[in-house]
Protein backbone atom coordinates (compact mmCIF):
# COMPACT_ATOMS: atom_id res chain seq x y z
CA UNK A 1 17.20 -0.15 5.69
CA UNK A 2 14.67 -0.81 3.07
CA UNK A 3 16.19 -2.95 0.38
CA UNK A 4 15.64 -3.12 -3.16
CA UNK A 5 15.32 -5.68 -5.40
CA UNK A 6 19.16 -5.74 -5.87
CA UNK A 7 19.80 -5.54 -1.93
CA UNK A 8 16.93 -8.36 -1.83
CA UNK A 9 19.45 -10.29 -4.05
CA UNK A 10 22.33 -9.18 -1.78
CA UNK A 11 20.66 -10.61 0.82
CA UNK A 12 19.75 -13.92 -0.67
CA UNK A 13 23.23 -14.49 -2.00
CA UNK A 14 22.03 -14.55 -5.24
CA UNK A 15 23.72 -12.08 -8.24
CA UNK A 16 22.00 -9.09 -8.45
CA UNK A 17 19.53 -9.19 -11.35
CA UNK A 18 18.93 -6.04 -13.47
CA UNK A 19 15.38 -3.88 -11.80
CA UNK A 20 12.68 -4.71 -14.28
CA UNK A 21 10.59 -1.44 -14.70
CA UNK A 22 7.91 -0.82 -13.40
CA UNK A 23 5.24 0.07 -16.43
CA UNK A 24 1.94 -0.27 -18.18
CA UNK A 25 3.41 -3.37 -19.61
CA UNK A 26 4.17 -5.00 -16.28
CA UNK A 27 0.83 -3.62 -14.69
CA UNK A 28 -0.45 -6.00 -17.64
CA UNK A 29 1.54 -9.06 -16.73
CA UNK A 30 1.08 -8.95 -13.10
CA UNK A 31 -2.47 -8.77 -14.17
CA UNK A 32 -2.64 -11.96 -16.21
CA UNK A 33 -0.47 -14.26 -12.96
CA UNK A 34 -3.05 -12.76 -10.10
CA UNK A 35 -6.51 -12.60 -11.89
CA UNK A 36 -7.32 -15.39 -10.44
CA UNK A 37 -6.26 -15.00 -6.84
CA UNK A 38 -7.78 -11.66 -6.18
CA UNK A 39 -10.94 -9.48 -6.24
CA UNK A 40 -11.64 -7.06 -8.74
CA UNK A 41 -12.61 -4.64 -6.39
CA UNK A 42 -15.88 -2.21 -6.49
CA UNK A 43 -15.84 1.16 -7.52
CA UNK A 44 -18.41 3.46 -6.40
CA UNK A 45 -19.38 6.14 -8.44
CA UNK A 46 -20.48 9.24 -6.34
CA UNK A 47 -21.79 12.79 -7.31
CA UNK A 48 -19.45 14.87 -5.35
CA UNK A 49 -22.51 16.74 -4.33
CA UNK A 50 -23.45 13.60 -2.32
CA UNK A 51 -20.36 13.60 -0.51
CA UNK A 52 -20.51 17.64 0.30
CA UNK A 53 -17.93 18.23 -2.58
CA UNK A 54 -17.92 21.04 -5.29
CA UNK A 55 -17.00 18.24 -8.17
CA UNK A 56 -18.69 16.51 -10.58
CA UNK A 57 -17.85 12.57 -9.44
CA UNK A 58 -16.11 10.57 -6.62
CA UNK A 59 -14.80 7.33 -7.52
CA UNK A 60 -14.49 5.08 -4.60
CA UNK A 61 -12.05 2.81 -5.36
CA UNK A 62 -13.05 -0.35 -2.48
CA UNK A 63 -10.01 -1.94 -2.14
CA UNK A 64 -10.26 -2.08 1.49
CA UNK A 65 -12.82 -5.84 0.22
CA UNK A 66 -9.60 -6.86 -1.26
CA UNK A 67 -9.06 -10.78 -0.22
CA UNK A 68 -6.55 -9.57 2.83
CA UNK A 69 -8.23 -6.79 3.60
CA UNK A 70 -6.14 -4.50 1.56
CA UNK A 71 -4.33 -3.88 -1.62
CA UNK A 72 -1.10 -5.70 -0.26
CA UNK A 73 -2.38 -8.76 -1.79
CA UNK A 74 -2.04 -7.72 -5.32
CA UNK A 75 1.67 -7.15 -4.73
CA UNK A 76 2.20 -10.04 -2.65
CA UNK A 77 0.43 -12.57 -4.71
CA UNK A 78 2.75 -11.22 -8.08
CA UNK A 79 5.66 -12.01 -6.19
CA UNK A 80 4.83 -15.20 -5.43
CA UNK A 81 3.15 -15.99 -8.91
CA UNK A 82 6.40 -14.35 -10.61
CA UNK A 83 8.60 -16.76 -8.89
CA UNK A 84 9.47 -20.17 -11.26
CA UNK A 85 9.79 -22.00 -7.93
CA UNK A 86 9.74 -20.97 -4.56
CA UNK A 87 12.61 -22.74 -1.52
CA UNK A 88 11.69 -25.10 0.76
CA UNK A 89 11.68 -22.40 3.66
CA UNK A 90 8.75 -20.68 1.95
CA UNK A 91 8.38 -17.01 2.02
CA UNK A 92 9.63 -13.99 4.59
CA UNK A 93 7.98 -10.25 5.51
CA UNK A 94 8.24 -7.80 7.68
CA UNK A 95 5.60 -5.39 8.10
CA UNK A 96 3.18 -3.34 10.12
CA UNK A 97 0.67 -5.50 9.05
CA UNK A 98 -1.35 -5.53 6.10
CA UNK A 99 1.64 -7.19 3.78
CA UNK A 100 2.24 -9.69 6.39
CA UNK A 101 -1.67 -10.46 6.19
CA UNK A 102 -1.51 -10.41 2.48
CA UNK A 103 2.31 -12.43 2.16
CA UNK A 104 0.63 -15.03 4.76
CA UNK A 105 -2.70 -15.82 2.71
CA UNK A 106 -0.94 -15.89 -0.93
CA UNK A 107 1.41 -17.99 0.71
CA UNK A 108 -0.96 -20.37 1.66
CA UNK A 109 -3.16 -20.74 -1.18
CA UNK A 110 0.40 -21.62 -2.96
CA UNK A 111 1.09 -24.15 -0.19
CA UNK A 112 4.49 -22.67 1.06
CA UNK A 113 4.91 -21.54 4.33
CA UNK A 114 4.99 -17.79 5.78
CA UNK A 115 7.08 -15.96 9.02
CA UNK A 116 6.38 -12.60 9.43
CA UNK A 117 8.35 -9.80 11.73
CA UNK A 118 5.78 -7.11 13.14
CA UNK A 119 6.73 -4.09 15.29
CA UNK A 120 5.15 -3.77 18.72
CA UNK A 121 3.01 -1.24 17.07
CA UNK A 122 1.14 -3.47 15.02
CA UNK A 123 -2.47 -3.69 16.94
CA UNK A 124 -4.17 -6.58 18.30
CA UNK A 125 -6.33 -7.29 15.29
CA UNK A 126 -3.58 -7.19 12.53
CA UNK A 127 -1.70 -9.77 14.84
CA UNK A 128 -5.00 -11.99 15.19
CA UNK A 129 -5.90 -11.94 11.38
CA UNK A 130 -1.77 -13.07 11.02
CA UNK A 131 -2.16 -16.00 12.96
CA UNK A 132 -5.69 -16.81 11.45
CA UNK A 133 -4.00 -16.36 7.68
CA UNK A 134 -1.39 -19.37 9.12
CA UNK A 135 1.43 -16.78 9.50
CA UNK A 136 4.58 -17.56 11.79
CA UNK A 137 4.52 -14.02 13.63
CA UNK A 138 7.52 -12.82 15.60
CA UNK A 139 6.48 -9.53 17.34
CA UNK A 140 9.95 -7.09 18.12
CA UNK A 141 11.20 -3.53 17.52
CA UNK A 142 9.54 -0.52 18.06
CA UNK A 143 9.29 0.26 14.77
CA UNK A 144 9.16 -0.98 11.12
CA UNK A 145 12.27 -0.36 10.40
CA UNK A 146 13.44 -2.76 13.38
CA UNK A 147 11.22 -6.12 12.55
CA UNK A 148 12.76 -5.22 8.91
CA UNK A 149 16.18 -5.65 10.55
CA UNK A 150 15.08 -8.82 12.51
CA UNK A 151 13.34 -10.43 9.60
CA UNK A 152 16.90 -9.65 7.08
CA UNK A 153 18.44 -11.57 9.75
CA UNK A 154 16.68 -14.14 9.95
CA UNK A 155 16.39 -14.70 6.03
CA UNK A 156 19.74 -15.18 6.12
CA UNK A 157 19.54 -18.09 8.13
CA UNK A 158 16.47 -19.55 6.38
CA UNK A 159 17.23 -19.03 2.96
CA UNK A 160 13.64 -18.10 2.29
CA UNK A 161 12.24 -15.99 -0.36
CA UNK A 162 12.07 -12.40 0.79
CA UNK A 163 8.69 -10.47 0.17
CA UNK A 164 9.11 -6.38 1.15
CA UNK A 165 6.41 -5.04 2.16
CA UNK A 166 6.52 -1.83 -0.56
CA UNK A 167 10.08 -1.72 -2.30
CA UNK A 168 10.10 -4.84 -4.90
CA UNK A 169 9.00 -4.12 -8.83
CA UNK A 170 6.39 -7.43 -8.31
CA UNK A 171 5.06 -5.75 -5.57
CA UNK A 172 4.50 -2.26 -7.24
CA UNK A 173 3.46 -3.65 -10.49
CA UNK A 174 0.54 -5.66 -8.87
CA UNK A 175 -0.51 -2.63 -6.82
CA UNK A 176 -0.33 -1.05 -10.43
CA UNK A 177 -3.68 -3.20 -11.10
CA UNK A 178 -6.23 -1.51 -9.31
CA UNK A 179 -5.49 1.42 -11.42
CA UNK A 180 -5.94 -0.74 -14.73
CA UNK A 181 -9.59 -1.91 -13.33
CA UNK A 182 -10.25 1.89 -12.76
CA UNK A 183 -9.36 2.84 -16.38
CA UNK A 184 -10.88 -0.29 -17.43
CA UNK A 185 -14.66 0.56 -15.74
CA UNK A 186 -14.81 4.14 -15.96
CA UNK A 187 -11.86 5.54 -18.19
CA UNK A 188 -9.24 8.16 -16.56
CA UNK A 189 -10.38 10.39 -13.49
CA UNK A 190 -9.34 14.14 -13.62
CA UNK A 191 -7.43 13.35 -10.34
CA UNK A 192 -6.34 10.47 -7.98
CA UNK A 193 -5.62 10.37 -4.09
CA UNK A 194 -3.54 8.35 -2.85
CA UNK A 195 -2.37 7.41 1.15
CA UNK A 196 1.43 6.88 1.17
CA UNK A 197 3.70 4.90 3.43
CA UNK A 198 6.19 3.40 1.68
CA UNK A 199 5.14 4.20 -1.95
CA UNK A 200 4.41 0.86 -3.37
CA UNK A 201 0.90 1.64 -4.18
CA UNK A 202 1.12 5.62 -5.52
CA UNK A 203 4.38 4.17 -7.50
CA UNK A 204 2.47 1.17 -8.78
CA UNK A 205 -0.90 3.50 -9.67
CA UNK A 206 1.60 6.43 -11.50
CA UNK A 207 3.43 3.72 -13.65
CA UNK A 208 -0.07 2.61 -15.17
CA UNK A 209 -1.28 6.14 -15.60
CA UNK A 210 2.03 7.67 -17.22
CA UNK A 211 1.54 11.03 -16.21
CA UNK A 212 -2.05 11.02 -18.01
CA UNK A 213 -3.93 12.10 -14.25
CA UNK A 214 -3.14 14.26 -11.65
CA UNK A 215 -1.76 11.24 -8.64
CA UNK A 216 -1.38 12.94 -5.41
CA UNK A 217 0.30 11.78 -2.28
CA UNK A 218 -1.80 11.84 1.22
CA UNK A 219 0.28 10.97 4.27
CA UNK A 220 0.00 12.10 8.00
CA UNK A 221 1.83 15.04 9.54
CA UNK A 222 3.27 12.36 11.69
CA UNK A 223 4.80 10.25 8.75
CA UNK A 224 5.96 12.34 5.69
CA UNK A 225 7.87 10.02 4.05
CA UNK A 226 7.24 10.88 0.65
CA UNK A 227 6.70 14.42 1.42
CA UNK A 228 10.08 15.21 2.69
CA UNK A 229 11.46 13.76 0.20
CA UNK A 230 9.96 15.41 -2.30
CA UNK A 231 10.93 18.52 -0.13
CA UNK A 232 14.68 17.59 -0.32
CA UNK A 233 14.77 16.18 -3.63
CA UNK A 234 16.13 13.24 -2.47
CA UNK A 235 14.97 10.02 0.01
CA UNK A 236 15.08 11.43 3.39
CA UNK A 237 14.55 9.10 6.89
CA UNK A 238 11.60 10.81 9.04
CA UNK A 239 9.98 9.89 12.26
CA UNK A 240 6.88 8.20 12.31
CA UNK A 241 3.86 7.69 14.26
CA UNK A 242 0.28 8.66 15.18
CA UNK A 243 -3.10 6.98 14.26
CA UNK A 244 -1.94 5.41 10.61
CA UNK A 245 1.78 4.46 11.67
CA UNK A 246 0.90 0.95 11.62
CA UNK A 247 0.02 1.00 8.34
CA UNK A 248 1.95 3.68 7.04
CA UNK A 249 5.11 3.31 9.35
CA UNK A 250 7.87 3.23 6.54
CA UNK A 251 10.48 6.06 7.86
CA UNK A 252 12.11 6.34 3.98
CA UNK A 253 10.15 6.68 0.54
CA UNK A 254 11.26 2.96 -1.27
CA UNK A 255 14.03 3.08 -3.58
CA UNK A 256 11.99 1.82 -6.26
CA UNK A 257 8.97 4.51 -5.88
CA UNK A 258 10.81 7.01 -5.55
CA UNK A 259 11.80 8.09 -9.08
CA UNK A 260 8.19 7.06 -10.49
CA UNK A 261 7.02 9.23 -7.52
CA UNK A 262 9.63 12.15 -8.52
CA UNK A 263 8.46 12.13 -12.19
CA UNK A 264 4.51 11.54 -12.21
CA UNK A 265 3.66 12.64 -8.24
CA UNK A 266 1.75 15.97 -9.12
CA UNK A 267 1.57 17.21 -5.13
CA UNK A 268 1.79 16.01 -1.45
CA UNK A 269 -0.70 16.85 1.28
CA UNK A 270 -0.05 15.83 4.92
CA UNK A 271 -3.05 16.22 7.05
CA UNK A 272 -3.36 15.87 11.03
CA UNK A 273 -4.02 13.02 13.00
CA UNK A 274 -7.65 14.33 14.07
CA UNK A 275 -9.06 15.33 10.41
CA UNK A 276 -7.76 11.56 9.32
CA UNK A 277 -9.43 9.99 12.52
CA UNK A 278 -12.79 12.19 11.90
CA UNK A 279 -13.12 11.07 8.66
CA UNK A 280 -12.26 7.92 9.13
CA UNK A 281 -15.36 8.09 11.63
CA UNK A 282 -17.53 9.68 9.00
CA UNK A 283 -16.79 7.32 6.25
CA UNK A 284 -18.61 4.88 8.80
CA UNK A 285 -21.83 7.34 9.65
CA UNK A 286 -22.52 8.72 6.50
CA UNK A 287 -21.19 5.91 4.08
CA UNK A 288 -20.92 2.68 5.81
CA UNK A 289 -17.44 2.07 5.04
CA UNK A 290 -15.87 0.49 8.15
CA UNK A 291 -11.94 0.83 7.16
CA UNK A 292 -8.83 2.05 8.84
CA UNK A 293 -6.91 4.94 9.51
CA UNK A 294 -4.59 4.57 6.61
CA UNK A 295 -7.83 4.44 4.52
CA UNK A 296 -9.29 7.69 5.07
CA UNK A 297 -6.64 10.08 4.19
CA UNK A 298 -7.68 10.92 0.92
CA UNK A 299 -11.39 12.22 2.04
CA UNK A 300 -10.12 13.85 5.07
CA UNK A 301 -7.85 16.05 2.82
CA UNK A 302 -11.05 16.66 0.64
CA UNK A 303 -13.47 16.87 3.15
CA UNK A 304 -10.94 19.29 4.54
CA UNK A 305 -10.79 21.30 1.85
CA UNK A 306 -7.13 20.91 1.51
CA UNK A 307 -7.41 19.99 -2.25
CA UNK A 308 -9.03 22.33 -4.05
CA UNK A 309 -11.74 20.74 -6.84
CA UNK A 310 -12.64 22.20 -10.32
CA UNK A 311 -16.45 21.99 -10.62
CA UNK A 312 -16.07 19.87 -13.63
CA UNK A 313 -13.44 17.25 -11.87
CA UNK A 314 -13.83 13.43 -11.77
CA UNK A 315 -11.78 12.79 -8.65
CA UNK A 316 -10.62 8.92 -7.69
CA UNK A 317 -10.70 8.05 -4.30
CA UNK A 318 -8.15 4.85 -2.96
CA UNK A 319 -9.46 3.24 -0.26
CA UNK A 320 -6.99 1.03 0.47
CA UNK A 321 -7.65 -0.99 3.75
CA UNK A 322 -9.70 -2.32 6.49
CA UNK A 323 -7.94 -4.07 8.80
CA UNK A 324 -8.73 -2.78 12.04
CA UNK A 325 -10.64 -3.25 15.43
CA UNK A 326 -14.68 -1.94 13.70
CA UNK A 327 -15.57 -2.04 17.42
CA UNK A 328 -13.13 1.45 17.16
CA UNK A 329 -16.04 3.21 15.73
CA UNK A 330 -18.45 2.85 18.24
């Protein structure tokens, strides 16, 4: 199940409110409520001869030395800030992770408390940075999908605001903002790669850009969410795992992504779980970026030479977590 905003409301009890969209103008206002809560994040401007890469420039975008480790917490902290007041049972996730990190710390800076649900797959160090952030965690299901289930339940009995970890227009409009700081330091790249799970962050960085760039999806072989659906033509449920299912474990493209996907999405790459793990371990050896999995997608699929670059490109580079074990790397 992966609600949307109305189904949030469903759940809640509360009448269904009309979906804002998801645009420039709403990139803008999440802008203005979080400015103050996050980082605006590094980008590093690279020849792409530097990086062994027939294009002119490769904008890493750092997001991985967001607050929580990761671009969840521009989402999370716009739904909180959007809120005019927030219940006494504080705030609910699931998530494989990084959005329960990111709920947990934007909950506490607001002084509300957090529970998060976490599959069994969520690793050791995602769990211990939950409880450090002052999360409740509840660890059950196998999968995503199945903490999601626990933690609708659950809301129900608490009454508690509902945060999702990819499918609410707060959330995609805040991930929306590390696009705006792009345009705003360096103007529009030729091209921008994105790692998908759920779609909150591609959906959020299309709506800015308006079909102005090339955004392409990266996702693992193992979880093509967005590129089966794009396949079909419609949301599709796939099975998930492998090295980035933690962080990229939705099994269905978000209701709300999916038509900004549809319309702005210019391709989809899946790549194998050994190209994303070797340059995961590369981005460590020859750049000194320690960051996860999830992370690495987009220069395994150019390192790969699975998207093909014009000699004159400016390609932007999302690297979007690192919340992980660094002790991995060796």
């Amino acid at each position: 199940m992966n609600p949307s905003v109305d189904a949030v409301d469903a759940v809640t009890g509360a009448a269904p409110a009309a979906v804002e969209p998801v645009n420039p103008a709403s990139v803008r206002a999440a802008m203005e409520r979080i400015r103050g809560d996050v980082r605006r994040t590094p980008l590093w401007r690279l020849p792409g001869a530097a990086l062994g890469l027939a294009c002119a420039e490769v904008w890493l975008k750092l997001e991985h030395l967001q607050v929580s480790g990761s671009f969840k917490a521009r989402g999370m902290f716009n739904r909180l800030r959007a809120q005019k007041s927030l219940p006494a049972a504080g705030v609910i996730i699931a998530s494989g992770g990084n959005a329960g990190i990111a709920a947990a710390l934007a909950a506490r800076a607001l002084g509300v408390h957090c529970e998060v649900f976490v599959p069994e797959t969520t690793p050791p160090s995602k769990r211990h940075r939950l409880v450090v952030a002052g999360a409740q965690m509840t660890v059950t299901g196998a999968t995503y999908a199945e903490a999601l289930e626990a933690c609708l339940g659950r809301q129900r009995q608490t009454g508690a605001l509902l945060m999702h970890a990819y499918d609410q227009t707060e959330v995609l409009a805040g991930a929306g903002t590390l696009a705006m700081e792009i345009e705003a330091e360096a103007g529009v790249p030729d091209r921008v790669l994105v790692s998908v799970g759920g779609g909150g962050l591609i959906a959020g960085i299309a709506a800015w850009f308006e079909g102005c760039t090339r955004v392409e999806s990266m996702e693992p072989e193992n979880a093509p969410t967005l590129h089966a659906a794009l396949a079909r033509g419609e949301p599709v449920s796939v099975e998930v795992s492998g090295v980035a299912a933690d962080s990229l474990g939705a099994r269905r493209i978000g209701s709300l992504a999916w038509p900004i996907c549809r319309q702005h999405v210019a391709a989809s790459y899946l790549l194998p779980d050994d190209l994303i793990a070797a340059a995961q371990g590369r981005m460590w050896t020859d750049l000194r970026l320690a960051v996860e999995p999830a992370a690495a997608l987009p220069m395994a699929a150019l390192w790969a030479g699975a998207v093909q670059l014009a000699p004159d490109e400016k390609v932007a580079v999302i690297v979007c977590g690192a919340n992980f074990d660094p002790a991995a790397l060796g």
